[in-house]
N, C-alpha and C. Protein backbone atom coordinates (compact mmCIF):
# COMPACT_ATOMS: atom_id res chain seq x y z
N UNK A 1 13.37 -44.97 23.43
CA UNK A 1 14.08 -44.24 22.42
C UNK A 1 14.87 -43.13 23.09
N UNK A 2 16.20 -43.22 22.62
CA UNK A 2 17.06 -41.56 23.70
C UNK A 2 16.90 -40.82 22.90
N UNK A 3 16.66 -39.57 23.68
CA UNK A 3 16.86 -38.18 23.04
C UNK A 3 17.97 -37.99 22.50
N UNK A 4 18.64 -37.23 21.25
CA UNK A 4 19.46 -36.83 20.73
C UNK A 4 19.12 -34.85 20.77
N UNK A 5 20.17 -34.62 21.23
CA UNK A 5 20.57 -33.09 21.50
C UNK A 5 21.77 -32.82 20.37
N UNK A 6 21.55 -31.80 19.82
CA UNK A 6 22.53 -31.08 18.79
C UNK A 6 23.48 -29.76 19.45
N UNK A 7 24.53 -30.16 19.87
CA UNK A 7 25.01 -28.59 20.53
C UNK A 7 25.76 -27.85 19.24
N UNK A 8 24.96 -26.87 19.06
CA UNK A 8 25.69 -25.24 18.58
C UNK A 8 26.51 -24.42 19.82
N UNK A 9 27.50 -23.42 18.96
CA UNK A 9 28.26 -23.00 20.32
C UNK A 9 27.35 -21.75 19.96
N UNK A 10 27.74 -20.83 21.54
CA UNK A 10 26.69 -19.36 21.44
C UNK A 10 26.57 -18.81 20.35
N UNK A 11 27.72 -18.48 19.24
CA UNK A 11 28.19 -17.45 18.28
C UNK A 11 26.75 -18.29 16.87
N UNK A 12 27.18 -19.35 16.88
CA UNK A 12 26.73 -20.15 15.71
C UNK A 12 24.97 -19.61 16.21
N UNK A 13 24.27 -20.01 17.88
CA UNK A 13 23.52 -19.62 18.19
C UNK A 13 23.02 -18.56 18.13
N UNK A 14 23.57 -16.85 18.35
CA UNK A 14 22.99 -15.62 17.93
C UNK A 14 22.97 -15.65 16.51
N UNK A 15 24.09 -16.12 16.00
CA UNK A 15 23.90 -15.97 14.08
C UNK A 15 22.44 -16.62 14.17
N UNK A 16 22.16 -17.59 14.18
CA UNK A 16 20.73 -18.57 13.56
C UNK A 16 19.45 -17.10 14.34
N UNK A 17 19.56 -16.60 15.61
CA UNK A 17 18.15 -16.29 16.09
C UNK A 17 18.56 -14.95 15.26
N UNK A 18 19.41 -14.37 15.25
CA UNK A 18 19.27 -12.95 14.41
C UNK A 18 18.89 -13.33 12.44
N UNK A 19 19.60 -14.32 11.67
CA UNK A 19 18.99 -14.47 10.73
C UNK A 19 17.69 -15.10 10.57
N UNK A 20 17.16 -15.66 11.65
CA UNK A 20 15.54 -15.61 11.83
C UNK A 20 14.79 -15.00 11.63
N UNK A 21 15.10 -13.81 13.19
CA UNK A 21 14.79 -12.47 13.21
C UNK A 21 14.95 -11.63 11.63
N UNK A 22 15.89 -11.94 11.14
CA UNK A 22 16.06 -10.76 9.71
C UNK A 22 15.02 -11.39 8.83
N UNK A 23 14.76 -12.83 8.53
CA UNK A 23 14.08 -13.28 7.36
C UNK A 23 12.33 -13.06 8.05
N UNK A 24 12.30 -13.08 9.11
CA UNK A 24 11.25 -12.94 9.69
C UNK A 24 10.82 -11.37 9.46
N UNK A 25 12.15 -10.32 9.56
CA UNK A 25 11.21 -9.23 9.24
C UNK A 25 11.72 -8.91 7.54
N UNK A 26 11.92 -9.39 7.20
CA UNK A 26 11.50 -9.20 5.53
C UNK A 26 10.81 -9.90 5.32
N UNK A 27 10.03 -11.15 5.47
CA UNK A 27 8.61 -11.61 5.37
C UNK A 27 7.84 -10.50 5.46
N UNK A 28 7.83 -10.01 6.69
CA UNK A 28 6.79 -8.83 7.46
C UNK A 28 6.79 -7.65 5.89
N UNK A 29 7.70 -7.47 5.66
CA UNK A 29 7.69 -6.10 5.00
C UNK A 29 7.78 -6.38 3.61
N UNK A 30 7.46 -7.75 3.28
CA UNK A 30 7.29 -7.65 1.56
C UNK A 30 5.69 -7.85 1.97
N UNK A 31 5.26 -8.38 3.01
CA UNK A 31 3.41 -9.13 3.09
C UNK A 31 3.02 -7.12 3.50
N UNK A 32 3.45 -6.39 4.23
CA UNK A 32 3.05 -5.17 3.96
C UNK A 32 3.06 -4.57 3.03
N UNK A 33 4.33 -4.41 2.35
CA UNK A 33 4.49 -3.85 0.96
C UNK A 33 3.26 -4.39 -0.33
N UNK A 34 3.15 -5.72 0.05
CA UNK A 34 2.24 -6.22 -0.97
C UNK A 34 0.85 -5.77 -0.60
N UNK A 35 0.17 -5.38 0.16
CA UNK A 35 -0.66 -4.98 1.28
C UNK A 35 -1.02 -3.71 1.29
N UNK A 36 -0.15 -2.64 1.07
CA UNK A 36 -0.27 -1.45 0.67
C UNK A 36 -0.08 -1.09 -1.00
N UNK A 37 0.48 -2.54 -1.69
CA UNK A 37 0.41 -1.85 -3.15
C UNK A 37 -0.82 -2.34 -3.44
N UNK A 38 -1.12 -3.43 -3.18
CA UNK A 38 -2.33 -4.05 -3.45
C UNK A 38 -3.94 -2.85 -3.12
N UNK A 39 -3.74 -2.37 -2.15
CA UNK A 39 -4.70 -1.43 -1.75
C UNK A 39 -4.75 0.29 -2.38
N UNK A 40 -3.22 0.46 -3.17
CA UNK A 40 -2.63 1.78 -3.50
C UNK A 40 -4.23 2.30 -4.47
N UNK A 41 -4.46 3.80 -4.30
CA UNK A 41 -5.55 3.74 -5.20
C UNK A 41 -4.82 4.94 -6.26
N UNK A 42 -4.67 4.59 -6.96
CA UNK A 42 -4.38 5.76 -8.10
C UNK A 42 -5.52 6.62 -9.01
N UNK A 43 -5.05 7.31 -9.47
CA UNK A 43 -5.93 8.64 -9.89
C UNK A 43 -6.39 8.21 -11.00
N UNK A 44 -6.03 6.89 -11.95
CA UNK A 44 -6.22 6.47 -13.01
C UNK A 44 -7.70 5.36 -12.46
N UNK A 45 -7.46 4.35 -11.77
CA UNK A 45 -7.96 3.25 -11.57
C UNK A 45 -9.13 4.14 -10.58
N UNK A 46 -9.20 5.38 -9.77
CA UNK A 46 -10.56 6.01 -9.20
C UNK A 46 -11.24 6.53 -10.18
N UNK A 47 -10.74 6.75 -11.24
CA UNK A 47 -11.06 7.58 -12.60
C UNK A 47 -12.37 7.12 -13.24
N UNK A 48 -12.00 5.60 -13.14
CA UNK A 48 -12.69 4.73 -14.26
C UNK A 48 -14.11 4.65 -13.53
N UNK A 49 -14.42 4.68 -12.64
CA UNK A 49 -15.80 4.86 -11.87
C UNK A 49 -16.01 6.58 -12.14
N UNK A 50 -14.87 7.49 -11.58
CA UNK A 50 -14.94 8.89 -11.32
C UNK A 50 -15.96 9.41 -10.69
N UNK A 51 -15.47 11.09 -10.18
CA UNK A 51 -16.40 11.79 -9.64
C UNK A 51 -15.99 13.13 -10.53
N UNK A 52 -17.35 13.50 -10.32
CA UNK A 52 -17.54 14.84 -11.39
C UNK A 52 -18.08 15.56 -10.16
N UNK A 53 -18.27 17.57 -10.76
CA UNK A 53 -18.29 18.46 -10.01
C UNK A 53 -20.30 17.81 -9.39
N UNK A 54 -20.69 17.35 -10.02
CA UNK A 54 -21.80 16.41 -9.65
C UNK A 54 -22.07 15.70 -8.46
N UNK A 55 -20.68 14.82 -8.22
CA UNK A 55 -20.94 14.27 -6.87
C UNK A 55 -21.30 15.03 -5.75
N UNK A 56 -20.57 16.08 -5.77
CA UNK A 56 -20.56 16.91 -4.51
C UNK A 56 -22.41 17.74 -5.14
N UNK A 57 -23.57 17.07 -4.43
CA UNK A 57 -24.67 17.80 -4.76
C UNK A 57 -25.32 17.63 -3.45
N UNK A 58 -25.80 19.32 -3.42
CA UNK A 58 -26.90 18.76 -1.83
C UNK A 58 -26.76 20.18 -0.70
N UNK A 59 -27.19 19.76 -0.18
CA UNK A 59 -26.87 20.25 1.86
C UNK A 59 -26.04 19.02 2.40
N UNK A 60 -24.78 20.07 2.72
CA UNK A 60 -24.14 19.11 3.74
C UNK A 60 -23.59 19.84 4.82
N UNK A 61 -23.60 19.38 6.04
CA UNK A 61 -23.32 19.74 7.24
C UNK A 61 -21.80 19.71 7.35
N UNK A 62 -21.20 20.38 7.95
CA UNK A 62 -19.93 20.30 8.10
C UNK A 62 -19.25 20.69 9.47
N UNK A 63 -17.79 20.54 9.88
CA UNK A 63 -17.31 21.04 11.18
C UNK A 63 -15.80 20.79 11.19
N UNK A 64 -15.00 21.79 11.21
CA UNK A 64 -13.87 21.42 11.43
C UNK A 64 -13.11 21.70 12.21
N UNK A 65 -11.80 21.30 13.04
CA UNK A 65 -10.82 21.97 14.39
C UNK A 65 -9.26 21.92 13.81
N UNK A 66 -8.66 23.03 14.58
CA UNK A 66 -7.49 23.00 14.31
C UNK A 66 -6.89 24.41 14.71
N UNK A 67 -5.71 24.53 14.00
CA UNK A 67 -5.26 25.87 14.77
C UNK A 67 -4.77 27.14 14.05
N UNK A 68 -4.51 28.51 14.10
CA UNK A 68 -4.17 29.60 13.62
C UNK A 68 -3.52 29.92 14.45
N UNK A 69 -2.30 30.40 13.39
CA UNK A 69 -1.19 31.64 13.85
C UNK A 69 -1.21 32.98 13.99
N UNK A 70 -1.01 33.79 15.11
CA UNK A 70 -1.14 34.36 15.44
C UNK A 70 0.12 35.29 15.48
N UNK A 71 0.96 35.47 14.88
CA UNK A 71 2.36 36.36 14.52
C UNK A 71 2.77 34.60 15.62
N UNK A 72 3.67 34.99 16.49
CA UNK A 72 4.52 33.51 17.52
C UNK A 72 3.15 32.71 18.14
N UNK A 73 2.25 33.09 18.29
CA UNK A 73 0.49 32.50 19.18
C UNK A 73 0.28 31.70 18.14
N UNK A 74 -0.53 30.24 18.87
CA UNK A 74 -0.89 29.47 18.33
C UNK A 74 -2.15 29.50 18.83
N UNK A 75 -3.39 29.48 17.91
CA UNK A 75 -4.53 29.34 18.44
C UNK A 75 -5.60 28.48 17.99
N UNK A 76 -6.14 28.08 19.18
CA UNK A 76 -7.63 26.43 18.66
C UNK A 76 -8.10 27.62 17.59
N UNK A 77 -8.63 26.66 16.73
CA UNK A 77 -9.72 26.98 15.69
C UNK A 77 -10.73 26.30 15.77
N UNK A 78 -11.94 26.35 15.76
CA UNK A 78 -13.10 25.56 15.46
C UNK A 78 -14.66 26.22 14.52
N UNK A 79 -14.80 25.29 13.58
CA UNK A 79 -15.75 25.96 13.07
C UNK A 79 -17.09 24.72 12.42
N UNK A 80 -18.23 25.04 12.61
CA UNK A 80 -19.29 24.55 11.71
C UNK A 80 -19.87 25.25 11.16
N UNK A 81 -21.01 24.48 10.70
CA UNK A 81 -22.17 24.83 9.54
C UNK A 81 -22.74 24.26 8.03
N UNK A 82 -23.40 24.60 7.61
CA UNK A 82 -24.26 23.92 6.56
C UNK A 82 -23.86 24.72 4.86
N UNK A 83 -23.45 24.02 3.85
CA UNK A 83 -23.34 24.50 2.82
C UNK A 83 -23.84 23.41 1.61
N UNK A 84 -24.38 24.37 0.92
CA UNK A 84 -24.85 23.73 -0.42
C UNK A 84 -24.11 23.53 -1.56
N UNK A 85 -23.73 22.42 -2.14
CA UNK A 85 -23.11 21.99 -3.43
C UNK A 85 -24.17 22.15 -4.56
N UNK A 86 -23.79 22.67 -5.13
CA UNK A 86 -24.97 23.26 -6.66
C UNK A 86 -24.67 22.26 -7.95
N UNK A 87 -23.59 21.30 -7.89
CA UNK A 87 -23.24 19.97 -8.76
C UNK A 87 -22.35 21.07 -9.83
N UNK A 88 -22.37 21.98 -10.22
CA UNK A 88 -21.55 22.97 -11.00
C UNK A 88 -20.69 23.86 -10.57
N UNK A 89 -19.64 23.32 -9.54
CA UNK A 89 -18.45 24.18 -8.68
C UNK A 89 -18.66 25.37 -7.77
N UNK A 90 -20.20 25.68 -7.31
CA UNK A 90 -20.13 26.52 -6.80
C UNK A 90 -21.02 26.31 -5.31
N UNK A 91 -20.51 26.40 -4.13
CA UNK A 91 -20.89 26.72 -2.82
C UNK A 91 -21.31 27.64 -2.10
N UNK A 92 -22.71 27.39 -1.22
CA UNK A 92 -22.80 28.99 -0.43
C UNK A 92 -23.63 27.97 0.50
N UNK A 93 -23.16 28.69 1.97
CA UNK A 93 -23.61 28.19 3.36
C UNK A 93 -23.72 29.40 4.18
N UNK A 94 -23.70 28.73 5.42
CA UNK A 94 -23.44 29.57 6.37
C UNK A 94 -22.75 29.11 7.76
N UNK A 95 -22.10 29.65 8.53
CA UNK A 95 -21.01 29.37 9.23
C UNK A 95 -21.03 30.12 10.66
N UNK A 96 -20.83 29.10 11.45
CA UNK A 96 -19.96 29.94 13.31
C UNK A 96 -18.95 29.35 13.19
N UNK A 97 -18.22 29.84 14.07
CA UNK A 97 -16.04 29.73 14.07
C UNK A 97 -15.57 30.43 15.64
N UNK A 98 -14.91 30.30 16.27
CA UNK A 98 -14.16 30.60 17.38
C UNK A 98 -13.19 30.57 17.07
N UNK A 99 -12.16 31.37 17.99
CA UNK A 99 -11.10 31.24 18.31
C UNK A 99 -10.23 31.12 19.94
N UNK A 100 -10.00 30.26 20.04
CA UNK A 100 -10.07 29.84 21.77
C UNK A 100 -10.97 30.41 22.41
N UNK A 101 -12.25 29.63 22.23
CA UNK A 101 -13.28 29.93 22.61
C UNK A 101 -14.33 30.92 22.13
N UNK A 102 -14.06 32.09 22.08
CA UNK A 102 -14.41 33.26 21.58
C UNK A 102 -14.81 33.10 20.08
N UNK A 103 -16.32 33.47 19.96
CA UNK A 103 -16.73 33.43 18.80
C UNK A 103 -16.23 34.69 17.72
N UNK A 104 -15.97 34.16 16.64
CA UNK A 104 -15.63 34.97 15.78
C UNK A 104 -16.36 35.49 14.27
N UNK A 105 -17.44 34.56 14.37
CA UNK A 105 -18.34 34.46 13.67
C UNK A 105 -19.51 33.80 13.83
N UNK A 106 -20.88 34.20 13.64
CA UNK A 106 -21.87 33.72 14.29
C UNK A 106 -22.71 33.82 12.81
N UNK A 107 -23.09 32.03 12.40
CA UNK A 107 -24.11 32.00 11.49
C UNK A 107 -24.26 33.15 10.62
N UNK A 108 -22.59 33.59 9.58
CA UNK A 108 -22.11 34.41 8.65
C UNK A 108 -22.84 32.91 7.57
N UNK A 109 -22.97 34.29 6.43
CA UNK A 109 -23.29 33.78 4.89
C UNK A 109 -21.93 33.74 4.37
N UNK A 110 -21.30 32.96 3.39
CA UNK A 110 -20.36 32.69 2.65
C UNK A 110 -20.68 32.25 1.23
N UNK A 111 -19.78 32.26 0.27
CA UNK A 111 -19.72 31.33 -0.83
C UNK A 111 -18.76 31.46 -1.10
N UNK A 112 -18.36 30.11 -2.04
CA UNK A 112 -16.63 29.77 -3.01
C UNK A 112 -17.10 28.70 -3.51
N UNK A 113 -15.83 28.27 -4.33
CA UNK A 113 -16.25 27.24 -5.50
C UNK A 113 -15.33 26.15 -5.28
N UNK A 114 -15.41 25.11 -6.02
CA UNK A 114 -14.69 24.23 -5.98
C UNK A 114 -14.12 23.08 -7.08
N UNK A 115 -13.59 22.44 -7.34
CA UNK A 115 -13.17 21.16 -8.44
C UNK A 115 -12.78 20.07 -7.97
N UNK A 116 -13.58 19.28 -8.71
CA UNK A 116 -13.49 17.67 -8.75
C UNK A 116 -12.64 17.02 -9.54
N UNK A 117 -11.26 16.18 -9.43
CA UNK A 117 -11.03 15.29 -10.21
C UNK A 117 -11.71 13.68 -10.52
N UNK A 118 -11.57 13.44 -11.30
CA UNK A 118 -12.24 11.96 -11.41
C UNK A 118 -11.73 10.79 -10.34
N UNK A 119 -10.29 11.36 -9.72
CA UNK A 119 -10.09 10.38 -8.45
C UNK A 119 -10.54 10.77 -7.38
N UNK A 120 -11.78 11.98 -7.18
CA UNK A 120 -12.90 12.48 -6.26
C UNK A 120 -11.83 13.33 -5.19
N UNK A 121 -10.68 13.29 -5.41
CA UNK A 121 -10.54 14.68 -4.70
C UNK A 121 -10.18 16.25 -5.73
N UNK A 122 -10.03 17.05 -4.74
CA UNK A 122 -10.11 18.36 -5.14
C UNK A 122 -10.02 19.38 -4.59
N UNK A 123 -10.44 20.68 -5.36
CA UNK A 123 -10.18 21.84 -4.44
C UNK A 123 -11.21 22.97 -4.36
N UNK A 124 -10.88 23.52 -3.05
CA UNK A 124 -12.56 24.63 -2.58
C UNK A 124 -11.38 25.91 -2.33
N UNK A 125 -12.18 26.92 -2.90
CA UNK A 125 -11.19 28.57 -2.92
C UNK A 125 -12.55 28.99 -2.59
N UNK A 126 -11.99 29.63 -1.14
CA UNK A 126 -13.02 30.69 -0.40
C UNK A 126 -12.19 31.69 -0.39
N UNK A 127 -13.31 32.96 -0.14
CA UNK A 127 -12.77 34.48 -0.18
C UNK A 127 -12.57 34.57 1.70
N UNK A 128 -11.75 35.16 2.06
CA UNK A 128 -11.68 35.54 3.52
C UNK A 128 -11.40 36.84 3.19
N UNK A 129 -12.14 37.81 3.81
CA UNK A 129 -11.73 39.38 3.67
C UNK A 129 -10.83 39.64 1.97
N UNK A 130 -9.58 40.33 1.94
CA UNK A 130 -9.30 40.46 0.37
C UNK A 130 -8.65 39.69 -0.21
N UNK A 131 -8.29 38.52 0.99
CA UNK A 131 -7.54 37.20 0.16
C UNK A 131 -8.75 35.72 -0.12
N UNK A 132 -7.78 34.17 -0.38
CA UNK A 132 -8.55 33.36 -0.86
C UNK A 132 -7.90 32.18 0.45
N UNK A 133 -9.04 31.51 0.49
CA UNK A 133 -8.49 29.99 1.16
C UNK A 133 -8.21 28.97 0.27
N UNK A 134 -7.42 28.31 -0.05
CA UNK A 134 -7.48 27.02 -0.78
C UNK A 134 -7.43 26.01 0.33
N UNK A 135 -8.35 24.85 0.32
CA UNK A 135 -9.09 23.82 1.11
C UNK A 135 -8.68 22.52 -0.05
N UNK A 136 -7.77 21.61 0.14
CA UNK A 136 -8.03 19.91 -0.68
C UNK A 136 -9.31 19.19 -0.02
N UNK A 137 -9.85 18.80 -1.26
CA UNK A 137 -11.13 17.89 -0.71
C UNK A 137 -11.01 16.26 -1.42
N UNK A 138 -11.20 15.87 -0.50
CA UNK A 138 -11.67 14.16 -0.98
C UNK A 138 -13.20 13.63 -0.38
N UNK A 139 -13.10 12.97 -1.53
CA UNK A 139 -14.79 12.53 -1.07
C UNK A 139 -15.10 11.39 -1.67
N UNK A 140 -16.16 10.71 -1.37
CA UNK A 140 -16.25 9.26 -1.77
C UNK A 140 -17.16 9.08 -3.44
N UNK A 141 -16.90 7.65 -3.71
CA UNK A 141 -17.90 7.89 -5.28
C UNK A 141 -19.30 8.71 -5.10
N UNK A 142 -20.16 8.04 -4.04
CA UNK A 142 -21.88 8.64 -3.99
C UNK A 142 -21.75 9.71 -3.57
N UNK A 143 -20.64 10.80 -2.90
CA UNK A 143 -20.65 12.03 -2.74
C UNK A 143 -21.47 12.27 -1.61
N UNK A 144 -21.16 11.54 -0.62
CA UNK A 144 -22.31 11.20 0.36
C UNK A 144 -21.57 11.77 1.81
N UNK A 145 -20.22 11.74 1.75
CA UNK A 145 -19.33 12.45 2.45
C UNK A 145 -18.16 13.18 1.71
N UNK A 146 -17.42 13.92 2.96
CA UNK A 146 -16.07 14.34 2.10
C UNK A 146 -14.99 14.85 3.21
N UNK A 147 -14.17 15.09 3.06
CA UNK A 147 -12.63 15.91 4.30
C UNK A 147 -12.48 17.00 3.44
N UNK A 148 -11.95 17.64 4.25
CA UNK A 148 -10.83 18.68 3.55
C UNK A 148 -10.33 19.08 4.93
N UNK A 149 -9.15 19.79 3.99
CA UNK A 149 -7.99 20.19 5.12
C UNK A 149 -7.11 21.40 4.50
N UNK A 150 -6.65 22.25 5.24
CA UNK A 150 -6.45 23.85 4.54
C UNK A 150 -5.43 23.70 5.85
N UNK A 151 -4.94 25.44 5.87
CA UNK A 151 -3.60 25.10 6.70
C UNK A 151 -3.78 25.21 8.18
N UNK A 152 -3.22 24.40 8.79
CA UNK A 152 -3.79 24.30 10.19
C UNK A 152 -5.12 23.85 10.61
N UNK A 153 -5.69 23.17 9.97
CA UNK A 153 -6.89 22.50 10.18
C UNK A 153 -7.19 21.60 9.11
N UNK A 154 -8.32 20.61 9.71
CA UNK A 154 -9.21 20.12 8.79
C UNK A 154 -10.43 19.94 9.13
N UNK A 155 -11.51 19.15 8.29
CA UNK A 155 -12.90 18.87 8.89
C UNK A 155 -13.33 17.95 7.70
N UNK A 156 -14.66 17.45 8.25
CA UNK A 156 -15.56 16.61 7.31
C UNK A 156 -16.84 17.18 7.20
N UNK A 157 -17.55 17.10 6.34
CA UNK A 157 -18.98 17.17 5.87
C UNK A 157 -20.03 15.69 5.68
N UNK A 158 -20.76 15.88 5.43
CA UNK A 158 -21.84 14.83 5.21
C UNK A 158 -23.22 15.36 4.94
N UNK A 159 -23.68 14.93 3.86
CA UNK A 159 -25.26 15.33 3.03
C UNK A 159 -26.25 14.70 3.88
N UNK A 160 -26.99 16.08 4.03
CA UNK A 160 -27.86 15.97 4.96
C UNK A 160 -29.00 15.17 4.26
């Protein structure tokens, strides 16, 4: 049996591998798109399970890194420690913190409060000297972990 060969000239040839290439990456990016809507979690559809100021109940350990401004200075931040969720918006722990290196606080008492939406994130307002921190928190349905992140940093917790 002879082979049969089809000649295209070059031009006809880059057209075919570039509209390949194009249908090949819009495949790619509708199977992502579908992929990320499919996975999208909205505040409605976390709702219907929800988390209340409840989830967050317990001792949980915590630790977070990141950095502070310093007027033009940029500086590491790092801090842990242990705080209690009371299931009714209100927090009190205790805390160490550095600042490039240098401790800045050593196993200090604190408290602030916080709110839960039913799509389990939310928000924690701590007092620092005569102002407030606002901290976003997310956390899972069993309230078993959580993040937050405030400016120039973040961290996680977990019930001890």
């Amino acid at each position: 049996m002879d082979k049969k060969y089809i000649t295209i000239s070059p031009l006809l040839y880059r057209f075919a591998i570039i509209m390949g290439s194009l249908a090949l990456l819009v495949a790619f990016t509708l199977l992502i798109m579908g992929t990320l809507n499919s996975e999208d979690v909205d505040a409605q559809s976390m709702g219907e399970a929800g988390c209340t100021l409840k989830t967050l109940y317990g001792l949980y350990s915590f630790e977070a890194r990141g950095v502070i401004k310093d007027g033009d200075v940029v500086r590491t931040y790092v801090e842990a420690g242990n705080q209690f969720f009371d299931g009714e918006g209100n927090i009190s722990g205790v805390f160490s913190a550095s600042v490039d290196g240098e401790p800045i606080a050593s196993r200090e008492a604190f408290t602030s409060t916080y709110s839960l939406d039913p799509n389990c994130t939310g928000v924690n307002v701590a007092p620092v000297g005569d102002s407030f921190i606002e901290f976003h928190v997310y956390t899972n349905q069993d309230g078993s972990t959580f993040s937050y992140i405030g400016e120039g940093f973040s961290g996680r917790g977990m019930r001890r």
